[in-house]
N, C-alpha and C. Protein backbone atom coordinates (compact mmCIF):
# COMPACT_ATOMS: atom_id res chain seq x y z
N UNK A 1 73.04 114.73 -85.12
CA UNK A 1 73.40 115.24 -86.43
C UNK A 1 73.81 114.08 -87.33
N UNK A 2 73.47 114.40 -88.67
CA UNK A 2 73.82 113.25 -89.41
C UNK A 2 74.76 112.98 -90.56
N UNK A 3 75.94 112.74 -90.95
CA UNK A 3 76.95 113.35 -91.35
C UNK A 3 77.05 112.08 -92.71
N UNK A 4 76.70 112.94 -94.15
CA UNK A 4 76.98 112.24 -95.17
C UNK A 4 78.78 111.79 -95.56
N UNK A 5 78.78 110.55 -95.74
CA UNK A 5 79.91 110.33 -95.96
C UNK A 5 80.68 110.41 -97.15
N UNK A 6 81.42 111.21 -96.28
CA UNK A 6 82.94 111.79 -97.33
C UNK A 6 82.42 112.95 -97.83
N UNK A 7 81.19 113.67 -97.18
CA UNK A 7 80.24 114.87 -98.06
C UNK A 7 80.27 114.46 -99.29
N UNK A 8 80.07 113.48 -99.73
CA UNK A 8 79.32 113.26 -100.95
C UNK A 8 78.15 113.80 -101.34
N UNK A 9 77.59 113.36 -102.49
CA UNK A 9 76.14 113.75 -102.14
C UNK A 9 75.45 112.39 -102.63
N UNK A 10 73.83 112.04 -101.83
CA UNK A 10 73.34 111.16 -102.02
C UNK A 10 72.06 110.57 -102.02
N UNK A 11 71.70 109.59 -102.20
CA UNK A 11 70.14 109.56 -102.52
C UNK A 11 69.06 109.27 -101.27
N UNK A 12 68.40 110.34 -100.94
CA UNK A 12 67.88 110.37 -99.72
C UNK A 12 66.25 109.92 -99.93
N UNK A 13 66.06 108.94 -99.59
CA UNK A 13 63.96 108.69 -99.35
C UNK A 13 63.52 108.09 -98.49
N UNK A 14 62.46 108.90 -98.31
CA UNK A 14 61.59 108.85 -97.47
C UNK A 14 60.06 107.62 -97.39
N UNK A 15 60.33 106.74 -96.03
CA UNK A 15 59.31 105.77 -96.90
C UNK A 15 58.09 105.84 -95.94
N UNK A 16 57.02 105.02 -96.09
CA UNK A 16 55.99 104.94 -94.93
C UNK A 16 55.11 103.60 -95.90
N UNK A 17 53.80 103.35 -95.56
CA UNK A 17 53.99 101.99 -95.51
C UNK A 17 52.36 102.33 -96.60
N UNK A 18 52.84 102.96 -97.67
CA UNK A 18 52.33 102.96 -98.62
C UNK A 18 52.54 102.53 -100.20
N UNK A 19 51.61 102.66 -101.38
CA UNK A 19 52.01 102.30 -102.23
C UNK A 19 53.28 103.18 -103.02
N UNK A 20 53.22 104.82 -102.73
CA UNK A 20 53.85 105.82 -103.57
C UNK A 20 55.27 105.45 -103.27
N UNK A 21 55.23 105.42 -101.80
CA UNK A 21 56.74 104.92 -101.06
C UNK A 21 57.18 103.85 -101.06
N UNK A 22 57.10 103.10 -101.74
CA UNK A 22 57.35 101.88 -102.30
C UNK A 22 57.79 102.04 -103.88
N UNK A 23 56.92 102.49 -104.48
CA UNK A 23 57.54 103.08 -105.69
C UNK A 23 58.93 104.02 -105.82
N UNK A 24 58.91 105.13 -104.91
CA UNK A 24 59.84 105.84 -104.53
C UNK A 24 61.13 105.36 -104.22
N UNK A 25 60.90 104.20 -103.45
CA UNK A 25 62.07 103.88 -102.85
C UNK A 25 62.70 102.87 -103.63
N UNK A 26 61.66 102.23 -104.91
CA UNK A 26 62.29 101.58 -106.05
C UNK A 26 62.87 102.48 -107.04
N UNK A 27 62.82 103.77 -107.57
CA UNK A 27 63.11 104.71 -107.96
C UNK A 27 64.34 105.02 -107.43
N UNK A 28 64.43 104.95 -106.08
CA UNK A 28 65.61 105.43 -105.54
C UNK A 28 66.88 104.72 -105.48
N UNK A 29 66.76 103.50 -105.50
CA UNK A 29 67.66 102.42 -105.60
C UNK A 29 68.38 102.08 -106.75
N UNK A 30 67.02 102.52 -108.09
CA UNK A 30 67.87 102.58 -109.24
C UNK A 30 68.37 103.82 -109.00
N UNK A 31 68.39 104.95 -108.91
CA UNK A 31 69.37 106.04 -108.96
C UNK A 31 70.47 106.18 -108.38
N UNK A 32 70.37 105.37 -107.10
CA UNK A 32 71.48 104.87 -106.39
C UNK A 32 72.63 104.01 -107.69
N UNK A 33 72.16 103.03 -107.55
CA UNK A 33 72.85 102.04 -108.38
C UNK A 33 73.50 102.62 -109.64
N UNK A 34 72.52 103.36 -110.31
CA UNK A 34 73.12 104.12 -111.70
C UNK A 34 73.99 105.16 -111.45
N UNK A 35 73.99 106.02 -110.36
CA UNK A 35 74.99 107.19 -110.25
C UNK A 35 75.85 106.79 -108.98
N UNK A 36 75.59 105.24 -108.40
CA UNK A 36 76.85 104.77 -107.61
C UNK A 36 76.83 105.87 -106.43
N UNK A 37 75.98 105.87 -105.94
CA UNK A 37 75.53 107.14 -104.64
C UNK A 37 75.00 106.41 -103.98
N UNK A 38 75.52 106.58 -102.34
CA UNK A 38 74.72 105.74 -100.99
C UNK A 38 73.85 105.88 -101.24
N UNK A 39 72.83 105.05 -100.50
CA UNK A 39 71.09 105.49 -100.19
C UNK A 39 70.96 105.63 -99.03
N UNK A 40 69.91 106.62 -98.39
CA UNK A 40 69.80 106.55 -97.00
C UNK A 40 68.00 106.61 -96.90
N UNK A 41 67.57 105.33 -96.29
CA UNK A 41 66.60 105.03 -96.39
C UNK A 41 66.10 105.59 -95.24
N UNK A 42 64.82 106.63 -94.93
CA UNK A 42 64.32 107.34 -94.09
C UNK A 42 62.53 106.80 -93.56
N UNK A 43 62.24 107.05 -92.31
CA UNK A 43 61.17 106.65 -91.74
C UNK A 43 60.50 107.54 -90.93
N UNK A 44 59.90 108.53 -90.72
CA UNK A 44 59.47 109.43 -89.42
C UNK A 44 58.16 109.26 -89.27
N UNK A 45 58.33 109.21 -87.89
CA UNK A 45 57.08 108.76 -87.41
C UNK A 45 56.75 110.21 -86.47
N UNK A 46 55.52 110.87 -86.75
CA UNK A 46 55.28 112.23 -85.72
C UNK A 46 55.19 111.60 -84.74
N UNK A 47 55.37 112.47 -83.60
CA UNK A 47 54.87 111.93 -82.17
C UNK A 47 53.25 112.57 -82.02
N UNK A 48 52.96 110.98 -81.33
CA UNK A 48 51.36 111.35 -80.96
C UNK A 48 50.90 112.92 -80.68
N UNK A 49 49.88 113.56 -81.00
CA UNK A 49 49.81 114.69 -80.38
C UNK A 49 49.30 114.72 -78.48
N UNK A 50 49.01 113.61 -78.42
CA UNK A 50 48.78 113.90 -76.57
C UNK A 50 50.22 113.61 -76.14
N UNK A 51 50.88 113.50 -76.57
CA UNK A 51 51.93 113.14 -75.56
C UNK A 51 52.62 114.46 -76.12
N UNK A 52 52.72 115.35 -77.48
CA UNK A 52 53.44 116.39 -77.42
C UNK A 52 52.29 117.88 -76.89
N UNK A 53 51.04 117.61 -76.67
CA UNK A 53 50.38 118.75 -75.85
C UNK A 53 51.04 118.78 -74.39
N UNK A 54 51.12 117.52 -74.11
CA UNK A 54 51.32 117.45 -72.46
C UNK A 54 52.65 117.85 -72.11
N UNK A 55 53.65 118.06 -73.52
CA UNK A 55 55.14 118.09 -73.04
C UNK A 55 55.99 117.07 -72.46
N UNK A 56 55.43 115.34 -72.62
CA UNK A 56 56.42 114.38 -71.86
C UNK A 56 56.80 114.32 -73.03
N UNK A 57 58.25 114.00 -73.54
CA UNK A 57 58.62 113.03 -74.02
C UNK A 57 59.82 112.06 -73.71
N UNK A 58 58.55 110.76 -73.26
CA UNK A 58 58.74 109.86 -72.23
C UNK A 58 60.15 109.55 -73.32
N UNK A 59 61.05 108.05 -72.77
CA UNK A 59 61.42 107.34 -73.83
C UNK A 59 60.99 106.09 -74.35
N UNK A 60 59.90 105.78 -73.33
CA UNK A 60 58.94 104.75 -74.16
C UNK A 60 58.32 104.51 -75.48
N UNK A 61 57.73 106.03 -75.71
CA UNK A 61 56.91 106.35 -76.83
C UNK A 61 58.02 106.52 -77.78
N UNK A 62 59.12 107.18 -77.31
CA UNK A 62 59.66 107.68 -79.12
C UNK A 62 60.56 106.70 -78.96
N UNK A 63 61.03 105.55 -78.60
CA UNK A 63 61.97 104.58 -78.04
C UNK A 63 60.69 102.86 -79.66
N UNK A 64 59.66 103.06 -79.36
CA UNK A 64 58.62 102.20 -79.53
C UNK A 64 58.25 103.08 -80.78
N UNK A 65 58.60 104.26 -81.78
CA UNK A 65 57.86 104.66 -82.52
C UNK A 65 59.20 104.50 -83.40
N UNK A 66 60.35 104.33 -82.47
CA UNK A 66 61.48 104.32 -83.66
C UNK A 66 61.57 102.56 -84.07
N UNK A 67 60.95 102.04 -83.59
CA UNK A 67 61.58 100.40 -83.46
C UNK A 67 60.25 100.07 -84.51
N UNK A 68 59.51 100.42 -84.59
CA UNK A 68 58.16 100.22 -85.26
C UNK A 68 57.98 100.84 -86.43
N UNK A 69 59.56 101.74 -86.80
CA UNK A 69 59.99 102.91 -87.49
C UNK A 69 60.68 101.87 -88.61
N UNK A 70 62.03 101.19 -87.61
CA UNK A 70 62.65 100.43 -88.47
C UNK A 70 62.18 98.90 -88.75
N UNK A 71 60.88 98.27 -88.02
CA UNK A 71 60.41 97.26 -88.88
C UNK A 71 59.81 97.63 -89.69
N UNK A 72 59.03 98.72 -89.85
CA UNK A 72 58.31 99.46 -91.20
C UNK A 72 59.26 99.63 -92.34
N UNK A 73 60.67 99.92 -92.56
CA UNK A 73 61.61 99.71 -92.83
C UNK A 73 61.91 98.34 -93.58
N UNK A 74 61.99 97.52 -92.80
CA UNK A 74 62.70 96.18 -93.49
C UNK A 74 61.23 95.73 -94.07
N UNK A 75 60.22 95.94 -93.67
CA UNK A 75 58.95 95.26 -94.67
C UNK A 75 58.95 95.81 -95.88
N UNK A 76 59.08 96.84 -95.87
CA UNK A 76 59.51 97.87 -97.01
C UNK A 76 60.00 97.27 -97.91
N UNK A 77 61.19 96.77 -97.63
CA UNK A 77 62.47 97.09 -98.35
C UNK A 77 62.41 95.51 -98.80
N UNK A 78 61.90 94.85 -97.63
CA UNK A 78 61.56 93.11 -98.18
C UNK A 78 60.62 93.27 -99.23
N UNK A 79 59.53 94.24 -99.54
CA UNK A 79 58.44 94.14 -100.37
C UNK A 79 58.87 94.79 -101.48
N UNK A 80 59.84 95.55 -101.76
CA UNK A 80 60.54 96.40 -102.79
C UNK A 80 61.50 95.39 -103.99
N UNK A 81 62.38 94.62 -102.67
CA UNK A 81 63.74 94.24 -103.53
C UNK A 81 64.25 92.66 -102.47
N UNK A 82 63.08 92.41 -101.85
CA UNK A 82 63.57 91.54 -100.78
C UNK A 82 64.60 91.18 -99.58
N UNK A 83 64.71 92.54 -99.46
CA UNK A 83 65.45 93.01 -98.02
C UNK A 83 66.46 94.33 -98.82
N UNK A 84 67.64 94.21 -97.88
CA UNK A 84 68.97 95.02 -98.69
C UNK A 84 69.31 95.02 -99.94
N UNK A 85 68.89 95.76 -100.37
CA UNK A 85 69.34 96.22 -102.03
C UNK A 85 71.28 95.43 -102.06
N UNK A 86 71.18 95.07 -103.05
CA UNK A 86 72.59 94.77 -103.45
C UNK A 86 73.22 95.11 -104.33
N UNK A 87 74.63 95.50 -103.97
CA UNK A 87 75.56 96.44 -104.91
C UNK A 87 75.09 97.88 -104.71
N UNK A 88 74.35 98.56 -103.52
CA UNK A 88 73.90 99.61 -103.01
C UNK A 88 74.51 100.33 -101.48
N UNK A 89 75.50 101.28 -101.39
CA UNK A 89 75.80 100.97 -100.04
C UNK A 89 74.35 101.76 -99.11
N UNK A 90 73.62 100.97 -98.33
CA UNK A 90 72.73 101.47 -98.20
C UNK A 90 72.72 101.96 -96.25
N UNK A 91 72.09 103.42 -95.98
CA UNK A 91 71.81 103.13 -94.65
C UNK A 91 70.33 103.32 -94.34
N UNK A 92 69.81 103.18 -93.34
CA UNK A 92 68.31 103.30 -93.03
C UNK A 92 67.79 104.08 -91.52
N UNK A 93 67.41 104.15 -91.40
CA UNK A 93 67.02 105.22 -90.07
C UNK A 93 65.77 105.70 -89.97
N UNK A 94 65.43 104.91 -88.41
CA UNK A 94 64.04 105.44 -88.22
C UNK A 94 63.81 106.39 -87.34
N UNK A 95 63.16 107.93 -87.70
CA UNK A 95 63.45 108.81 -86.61
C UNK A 95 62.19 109.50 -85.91
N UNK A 96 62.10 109.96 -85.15
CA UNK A 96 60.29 110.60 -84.80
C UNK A 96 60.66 112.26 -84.99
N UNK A 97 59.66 112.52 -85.65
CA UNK A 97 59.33 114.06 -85.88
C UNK A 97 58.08 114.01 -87.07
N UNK A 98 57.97 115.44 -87.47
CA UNK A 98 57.20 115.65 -88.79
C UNK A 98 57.96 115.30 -90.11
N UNK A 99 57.31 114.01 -90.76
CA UNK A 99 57.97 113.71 -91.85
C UNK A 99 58.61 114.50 -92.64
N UNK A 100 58.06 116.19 -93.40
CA UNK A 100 58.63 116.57 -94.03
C UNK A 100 59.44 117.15 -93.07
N UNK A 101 60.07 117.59 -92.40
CA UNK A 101 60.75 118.98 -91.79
C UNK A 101 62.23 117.64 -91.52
N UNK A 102 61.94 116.54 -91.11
CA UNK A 102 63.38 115.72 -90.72
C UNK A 102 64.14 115.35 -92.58
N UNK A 103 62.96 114.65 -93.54
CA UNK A 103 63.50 114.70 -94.74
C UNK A 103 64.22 115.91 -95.44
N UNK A 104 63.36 116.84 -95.16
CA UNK A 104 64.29 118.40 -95.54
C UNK A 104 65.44 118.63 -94.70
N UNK A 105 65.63 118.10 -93.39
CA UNK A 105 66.77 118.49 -92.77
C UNK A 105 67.57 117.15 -93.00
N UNK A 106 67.21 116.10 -93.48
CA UNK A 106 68.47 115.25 -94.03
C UNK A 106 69.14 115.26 -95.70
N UNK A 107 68.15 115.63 -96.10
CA UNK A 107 68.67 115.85 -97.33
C UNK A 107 69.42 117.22 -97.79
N UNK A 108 70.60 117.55 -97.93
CA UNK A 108 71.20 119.07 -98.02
C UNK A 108 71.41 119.45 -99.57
N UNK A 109 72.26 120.43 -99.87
CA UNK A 109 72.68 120.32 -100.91
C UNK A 109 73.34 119.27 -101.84
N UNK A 110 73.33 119.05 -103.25
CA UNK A 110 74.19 118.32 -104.18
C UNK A 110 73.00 116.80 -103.51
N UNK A 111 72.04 116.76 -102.99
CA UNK A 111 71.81 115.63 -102.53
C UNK A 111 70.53 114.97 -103.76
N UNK A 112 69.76 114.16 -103.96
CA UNK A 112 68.44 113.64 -104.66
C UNK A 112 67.56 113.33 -103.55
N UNK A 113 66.36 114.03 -103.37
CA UNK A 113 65.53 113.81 -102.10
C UNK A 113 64.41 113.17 -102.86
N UNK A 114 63.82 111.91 -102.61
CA UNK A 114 63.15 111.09 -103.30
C UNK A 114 61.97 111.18 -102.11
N UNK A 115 60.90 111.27 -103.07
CA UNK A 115 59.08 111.12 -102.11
C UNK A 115 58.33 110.44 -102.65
N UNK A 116 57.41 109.50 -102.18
CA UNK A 116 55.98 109.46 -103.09
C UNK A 116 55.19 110.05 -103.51
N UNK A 117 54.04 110.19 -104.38
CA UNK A 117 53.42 111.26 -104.98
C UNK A 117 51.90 110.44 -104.31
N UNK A 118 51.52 111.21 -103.15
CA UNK A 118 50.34 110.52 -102.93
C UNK A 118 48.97 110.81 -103.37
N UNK A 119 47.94 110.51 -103.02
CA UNK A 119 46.75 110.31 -103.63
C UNK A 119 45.45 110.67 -102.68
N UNK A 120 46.22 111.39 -101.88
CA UNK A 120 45.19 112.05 -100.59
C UNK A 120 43.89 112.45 -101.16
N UNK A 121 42.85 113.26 -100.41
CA UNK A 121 42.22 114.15 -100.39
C UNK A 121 42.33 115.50 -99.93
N UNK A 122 41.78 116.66 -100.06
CA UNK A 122 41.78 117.75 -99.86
C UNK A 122 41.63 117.50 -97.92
N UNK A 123 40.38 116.62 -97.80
CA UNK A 123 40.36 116.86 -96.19
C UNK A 123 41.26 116.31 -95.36
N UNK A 124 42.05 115.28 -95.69
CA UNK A 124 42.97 114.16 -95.38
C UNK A 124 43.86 114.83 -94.78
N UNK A 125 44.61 115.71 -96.14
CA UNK A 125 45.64 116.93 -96.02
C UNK A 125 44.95 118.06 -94.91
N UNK A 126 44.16 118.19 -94.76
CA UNK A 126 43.95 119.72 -93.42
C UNK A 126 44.41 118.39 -92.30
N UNK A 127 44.04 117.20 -91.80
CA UNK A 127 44.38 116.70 -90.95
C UNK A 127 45.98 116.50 -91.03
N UNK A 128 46.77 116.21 -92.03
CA UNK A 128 48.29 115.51 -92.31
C UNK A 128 48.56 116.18 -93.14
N UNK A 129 49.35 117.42 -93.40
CA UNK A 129 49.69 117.78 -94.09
C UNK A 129 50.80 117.21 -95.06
N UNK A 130 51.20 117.47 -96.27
CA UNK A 130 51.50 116.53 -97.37
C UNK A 130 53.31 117.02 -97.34
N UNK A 131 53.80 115.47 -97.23
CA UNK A 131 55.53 115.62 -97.16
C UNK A 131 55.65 116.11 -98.23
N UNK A 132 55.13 115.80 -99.38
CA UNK A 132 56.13 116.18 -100.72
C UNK A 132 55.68 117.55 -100.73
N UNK A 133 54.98 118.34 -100.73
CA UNK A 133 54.49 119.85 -100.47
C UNK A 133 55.36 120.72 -99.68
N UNK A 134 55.77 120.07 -98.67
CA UNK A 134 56.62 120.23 -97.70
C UNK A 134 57.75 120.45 -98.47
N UNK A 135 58.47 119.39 -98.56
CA UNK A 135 59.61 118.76 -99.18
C UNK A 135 60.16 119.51 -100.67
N UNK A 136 59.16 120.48 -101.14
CA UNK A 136 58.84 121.22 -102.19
C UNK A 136 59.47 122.54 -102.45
N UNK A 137 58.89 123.03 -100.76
CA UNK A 137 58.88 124.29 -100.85
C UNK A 137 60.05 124.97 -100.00
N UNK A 138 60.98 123.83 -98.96
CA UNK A 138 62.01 123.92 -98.06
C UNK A 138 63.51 123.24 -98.72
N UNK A 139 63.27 122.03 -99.29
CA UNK A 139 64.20 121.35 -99.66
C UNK A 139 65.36 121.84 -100.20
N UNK A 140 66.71 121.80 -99.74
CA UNK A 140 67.93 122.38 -100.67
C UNK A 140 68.34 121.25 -101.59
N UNK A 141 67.99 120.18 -101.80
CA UNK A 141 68.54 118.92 -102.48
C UNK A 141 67.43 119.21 -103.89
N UNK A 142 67.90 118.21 -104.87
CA UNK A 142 66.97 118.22 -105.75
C UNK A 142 66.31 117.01 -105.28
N UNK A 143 64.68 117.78 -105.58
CA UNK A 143 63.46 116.70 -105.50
C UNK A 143 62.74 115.99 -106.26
N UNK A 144 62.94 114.70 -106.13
CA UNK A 144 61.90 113.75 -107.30
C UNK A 144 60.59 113.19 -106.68
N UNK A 145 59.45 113.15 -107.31
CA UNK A 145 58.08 113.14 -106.25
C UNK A 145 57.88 111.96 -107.41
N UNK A 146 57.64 110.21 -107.03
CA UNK A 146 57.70 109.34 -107.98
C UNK A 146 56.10 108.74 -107.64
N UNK A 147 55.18 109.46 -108.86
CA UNK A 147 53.58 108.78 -108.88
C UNK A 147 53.84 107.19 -108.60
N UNK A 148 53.06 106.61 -108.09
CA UNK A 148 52.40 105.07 -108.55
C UNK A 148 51.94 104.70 -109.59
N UNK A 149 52.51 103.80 -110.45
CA UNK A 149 52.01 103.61 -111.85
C UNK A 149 50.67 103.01 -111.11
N UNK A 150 49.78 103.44 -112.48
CA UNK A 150 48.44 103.05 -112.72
C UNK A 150 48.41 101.72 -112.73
N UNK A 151 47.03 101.35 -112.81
CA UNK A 151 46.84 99.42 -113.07
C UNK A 151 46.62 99.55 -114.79
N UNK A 152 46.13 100.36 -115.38
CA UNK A 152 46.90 99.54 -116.77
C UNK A 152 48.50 99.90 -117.42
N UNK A 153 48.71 100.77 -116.85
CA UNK A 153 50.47 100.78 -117.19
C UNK A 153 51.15 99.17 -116.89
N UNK A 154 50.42 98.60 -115.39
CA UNK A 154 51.17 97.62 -115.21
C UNK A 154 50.72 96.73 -115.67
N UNK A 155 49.69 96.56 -116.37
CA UNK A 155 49.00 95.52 -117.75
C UNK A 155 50.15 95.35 -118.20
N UNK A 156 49.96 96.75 -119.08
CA UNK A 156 50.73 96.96 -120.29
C UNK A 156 52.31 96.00 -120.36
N UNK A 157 52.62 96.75 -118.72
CA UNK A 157 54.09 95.76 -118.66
C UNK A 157 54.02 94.43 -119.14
N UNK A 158 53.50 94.13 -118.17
CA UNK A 158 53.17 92.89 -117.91
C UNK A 158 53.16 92.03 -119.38
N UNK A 159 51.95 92.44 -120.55
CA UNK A 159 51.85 92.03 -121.66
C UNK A 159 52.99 91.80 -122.66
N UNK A 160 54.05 93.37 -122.32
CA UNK A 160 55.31 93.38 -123.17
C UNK A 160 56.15 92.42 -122.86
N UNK A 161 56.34 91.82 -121.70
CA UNK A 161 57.09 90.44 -121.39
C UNK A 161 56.55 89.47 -122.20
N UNK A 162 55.30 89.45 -122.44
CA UNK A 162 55.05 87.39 -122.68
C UNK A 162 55.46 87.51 -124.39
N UNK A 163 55.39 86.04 -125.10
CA UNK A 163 56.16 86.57 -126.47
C UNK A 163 55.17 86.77 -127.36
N UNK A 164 53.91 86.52 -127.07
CA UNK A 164 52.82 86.96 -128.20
C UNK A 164 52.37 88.33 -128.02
N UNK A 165 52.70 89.34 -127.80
CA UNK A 165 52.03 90.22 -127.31
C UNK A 165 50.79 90.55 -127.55
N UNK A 166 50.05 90.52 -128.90
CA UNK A 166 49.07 90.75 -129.27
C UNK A 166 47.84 89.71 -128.80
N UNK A 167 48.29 88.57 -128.62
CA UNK A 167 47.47 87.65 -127.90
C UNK A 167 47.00 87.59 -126.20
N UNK A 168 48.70 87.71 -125.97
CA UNK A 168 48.49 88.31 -124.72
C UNK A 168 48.08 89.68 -123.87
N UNK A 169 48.61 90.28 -124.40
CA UNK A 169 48.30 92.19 -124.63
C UNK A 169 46.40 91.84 -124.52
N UNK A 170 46.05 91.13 -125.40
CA UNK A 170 43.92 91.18 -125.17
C UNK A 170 43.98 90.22 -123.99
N UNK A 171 44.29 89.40 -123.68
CA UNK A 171 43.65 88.81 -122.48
C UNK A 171 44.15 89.80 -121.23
N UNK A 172 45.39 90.53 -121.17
CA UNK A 172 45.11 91.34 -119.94
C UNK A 172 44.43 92.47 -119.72
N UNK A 173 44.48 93.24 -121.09
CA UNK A 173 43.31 94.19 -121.31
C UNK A 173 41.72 93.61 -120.75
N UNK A 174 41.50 92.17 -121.47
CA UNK A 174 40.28 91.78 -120.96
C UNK A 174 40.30 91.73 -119.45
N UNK A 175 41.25 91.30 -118.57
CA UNK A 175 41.58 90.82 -117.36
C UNK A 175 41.27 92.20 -116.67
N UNK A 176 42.02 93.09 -117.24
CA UNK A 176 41.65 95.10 -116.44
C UNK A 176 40.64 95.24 -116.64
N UNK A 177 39.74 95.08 -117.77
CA UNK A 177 38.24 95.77 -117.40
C UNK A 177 37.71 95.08 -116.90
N UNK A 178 37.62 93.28 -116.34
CA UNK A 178 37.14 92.39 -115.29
C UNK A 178 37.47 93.09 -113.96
N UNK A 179 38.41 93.37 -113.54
CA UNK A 179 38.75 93.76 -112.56
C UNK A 179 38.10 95.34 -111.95
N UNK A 180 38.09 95.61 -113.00
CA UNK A 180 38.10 97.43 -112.58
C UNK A 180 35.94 97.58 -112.88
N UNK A 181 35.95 96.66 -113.64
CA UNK A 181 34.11 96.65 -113.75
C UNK A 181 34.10 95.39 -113.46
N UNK A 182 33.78 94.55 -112.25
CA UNK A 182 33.43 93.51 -112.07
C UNK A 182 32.25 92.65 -112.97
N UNK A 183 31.21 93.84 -112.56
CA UNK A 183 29.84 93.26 -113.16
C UNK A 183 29.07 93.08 -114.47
């Protein structure tokens, strides 16, 4: 059982070793930081299905799915903000089950349950069904599902930093349609 401290309430996400969850979990850190609320950084890994048809569960497998749970974790979090968020009291935890059903059971009331907004397919989903769907329709916390900005949103950024914008603003515009039409 997992016991929020002081029953506070706090910012709960869920990561995996994608782009949405990466976004998410930058999302989440500012909300942390701005409303001064722990973070509890989450990882679930299902267990293989041959090893849950057969009924072992050895402690090898979920022993090796949690450890592979929490280096997925710190790459994360190194690729986010370069390890531990700071000025965040943060915890992390890597656990094995079905992603959505452990995020819905960590996140309770008064809590912010943070997801990525992924980019599946229709057939993808009959194989893996979709956490934030999940996370949607069970969740007692409030839920934020945080898209991946596009590649010209992050032009755009990008352009509003340099000090010419208008000069710069066309060469990355030119730079996105190089990229996105090579030929």
């Amino acid at each position: 059982m997992i016991t929020r401290p002081e029953g506070g309430p706090r910012v709960v996400v869920g990561v995996d070793d994608s782009a949405g969850a990466r976004s998410a979990l930058s999302w989440a850190i500012g909300a942390a930081r701005l409303r001064g609320l722990p973070l509890l950084v989450a990882h679930a890994a299902p267990l293989p299905p041959h090893v849950s048809a057969a009924g072992q569960l050895g402690c090898g497998v979920t022993e090796a799915l949690r450890a592979s749970g929490a280096e997925l974790i710190a790459r994360v979090l190194g690729d986010v903000c370069g390890g531990p968020p700071e000025g965040v009291d943060m915890t992390a935890l890597a656990l094995v089950g079905e992603p959505g059903a452990v995020l819905v059971r960590l996140a309770g009331d008064g809590d912010i349950l943070v997801v990525g907004h992924g980019t599946r397919g229709p057939f993808s989903r009959l194989l893996r069904p979709s956490v934030r769907l999940h996370c949607a329709r069970r969740a007692r916390a409030t839920l934020v599902c945080v898209q991946t900005p596009s590649f010209d949103t992050m032009l755009e950024r990008l352009a509003v930093r340099d000090e010419s914008p208008d000069v710069q603003g066309s060469r990355f515009r030119r730079l996105g349609r190089r990229l996105r039409h090579p030929l």
